[in-house]
Protein backbone atom coordinates (compact mmCIF):
# COMPACT_ATOMS: atom_id res chain seq x y z
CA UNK A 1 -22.59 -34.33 -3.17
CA UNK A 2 -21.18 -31.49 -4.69
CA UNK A 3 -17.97 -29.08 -3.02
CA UNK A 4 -18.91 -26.56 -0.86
CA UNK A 5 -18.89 -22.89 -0.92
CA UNK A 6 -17.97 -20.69 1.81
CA UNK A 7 -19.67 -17.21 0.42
CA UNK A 8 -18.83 -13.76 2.80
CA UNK A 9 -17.85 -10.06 2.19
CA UNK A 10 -14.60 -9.49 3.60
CA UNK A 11 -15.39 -6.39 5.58
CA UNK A 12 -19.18 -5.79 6.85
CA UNK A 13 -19.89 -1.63 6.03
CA UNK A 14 -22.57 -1.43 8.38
CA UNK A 15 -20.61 -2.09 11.59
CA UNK A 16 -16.67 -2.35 10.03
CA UNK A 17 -16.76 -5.98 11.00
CA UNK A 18 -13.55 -8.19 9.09
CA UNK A 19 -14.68 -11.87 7.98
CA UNK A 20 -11.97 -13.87 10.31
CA UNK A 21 -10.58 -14.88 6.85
CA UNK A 22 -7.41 -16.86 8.20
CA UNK A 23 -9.92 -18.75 10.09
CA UNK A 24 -12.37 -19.20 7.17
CA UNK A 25 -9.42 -20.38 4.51
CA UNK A 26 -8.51 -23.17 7.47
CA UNK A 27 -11.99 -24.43 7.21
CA UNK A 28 -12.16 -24.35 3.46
CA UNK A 29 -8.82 -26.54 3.57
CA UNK A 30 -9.93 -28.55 6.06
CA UNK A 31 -13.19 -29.91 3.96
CA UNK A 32 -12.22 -28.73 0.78
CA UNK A 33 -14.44 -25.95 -0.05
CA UNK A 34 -14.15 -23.38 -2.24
CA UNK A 35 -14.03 -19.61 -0.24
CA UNK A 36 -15.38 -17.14 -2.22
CA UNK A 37 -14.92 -13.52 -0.76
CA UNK A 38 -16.94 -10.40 -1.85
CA UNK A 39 -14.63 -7.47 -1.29
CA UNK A 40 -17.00 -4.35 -1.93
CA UNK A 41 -15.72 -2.29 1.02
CA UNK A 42 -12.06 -3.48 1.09
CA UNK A 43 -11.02 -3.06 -2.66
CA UNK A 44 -9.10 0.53 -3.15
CA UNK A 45 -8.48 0.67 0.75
CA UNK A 46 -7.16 -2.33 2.22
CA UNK A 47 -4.43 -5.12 1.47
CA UNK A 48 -1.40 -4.78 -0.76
CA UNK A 49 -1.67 -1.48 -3.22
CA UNK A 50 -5.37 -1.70 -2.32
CA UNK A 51 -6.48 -5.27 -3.95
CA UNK A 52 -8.64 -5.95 -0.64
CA UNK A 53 -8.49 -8.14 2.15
CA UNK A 54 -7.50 -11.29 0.09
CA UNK A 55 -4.24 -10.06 -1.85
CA UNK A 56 -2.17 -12.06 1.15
CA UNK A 57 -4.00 -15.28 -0.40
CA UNK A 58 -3.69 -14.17 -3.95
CA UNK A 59 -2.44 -17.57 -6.31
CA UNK A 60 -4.59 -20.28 -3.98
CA UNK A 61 -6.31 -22.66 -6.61
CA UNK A 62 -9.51 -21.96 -4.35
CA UNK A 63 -10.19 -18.90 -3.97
CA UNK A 64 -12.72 -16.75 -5.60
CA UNK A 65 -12.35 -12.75 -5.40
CA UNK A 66 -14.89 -10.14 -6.03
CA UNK A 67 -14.27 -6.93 -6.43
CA UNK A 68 -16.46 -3.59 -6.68
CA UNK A 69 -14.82 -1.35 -9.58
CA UNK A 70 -17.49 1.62 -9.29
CA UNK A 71 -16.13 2.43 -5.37
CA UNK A 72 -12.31 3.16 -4.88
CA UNK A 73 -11.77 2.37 -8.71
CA UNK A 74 -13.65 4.99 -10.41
CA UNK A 75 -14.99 2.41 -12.85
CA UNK A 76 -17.80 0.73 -13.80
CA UNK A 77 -18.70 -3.05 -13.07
CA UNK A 78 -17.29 -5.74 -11.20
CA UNK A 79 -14.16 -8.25 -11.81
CA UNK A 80 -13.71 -11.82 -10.23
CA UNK A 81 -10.25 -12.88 -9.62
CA UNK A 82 -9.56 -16.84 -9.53
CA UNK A 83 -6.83 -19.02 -10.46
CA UNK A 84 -6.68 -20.77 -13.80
CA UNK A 85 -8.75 -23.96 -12.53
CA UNK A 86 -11.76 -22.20 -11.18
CA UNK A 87 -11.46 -19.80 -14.24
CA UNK A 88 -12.55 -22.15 -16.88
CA UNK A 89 -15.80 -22.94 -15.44
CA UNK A 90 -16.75 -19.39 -14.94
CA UNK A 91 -18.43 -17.16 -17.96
CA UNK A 92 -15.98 -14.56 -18.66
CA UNK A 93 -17.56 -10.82 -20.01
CA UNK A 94 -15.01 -8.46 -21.26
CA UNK A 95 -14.60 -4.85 -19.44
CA UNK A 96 -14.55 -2.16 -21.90
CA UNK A 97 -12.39 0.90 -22.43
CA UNK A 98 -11.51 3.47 -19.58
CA UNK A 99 -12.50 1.00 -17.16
CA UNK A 100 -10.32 -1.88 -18.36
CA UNK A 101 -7.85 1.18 -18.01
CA UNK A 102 -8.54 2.02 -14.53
CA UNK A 103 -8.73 -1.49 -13.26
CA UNK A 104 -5.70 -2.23 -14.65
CA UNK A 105 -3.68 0.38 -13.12
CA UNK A 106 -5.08 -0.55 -10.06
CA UNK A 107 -2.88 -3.33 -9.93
CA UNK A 108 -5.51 -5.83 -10.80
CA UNK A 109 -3.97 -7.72 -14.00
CA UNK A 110 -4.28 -11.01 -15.58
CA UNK A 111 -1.81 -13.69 -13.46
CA UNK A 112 -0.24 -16.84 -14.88
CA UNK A 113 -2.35 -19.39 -13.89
């Protein structure tokens, strides 16, 4: 049996409900999943200089992040943030340009791990 995946947006748009993310991250521990949280409507507006919902968890080694560039960025596309583990079995496409520019400044830059 594989790990499993705990897969939500961190805020809901259609109502403005927040995923109880503390909650979630103690059940990912607890059975050692992997949380993945889509942050669409949080990215630009919420958490630390605007990197979402998740930027209080930023540096877990299980943790998946996905951001929205073409809402509060300005850009076009998408990024994933993860740390260096979950990284290498991910396909990596390169962001071009202005947009590499705008993400960038942001705050959303390459980490150590």
């Amino acid at each position: 049996m594989g790990r499993i995946w705990i897969v939500v947006e961190s805020l809901y748009s259609m109502d403005g409900d927040f995923a109880p993310l503390k909650d979630l991250v103690a059940i990912a521990e607890r059975y050692e999943a992997f949380p993945v949280v889509d942050e669409p409507h949080a990215t630009g507006v919420y958490g630390e200089q605007g990197r979402g919902l998740t930027a209080s968890y930023e540096g877990r080694e299980d943790l998946v992040v996905i951001h929205t560039c073409g809402k509060a960025l300005g850009a076009a596309g998408a990024l994933v943030t993860a740390s260096g583990v979950l990284r290498g079995f991910m396909y990596s496409a390169t962001i071009r340009g202005s947009s590499a520019h705008l993400v960038q400044g942001a705050g959303f830059t390459n980490s150590a791990n």
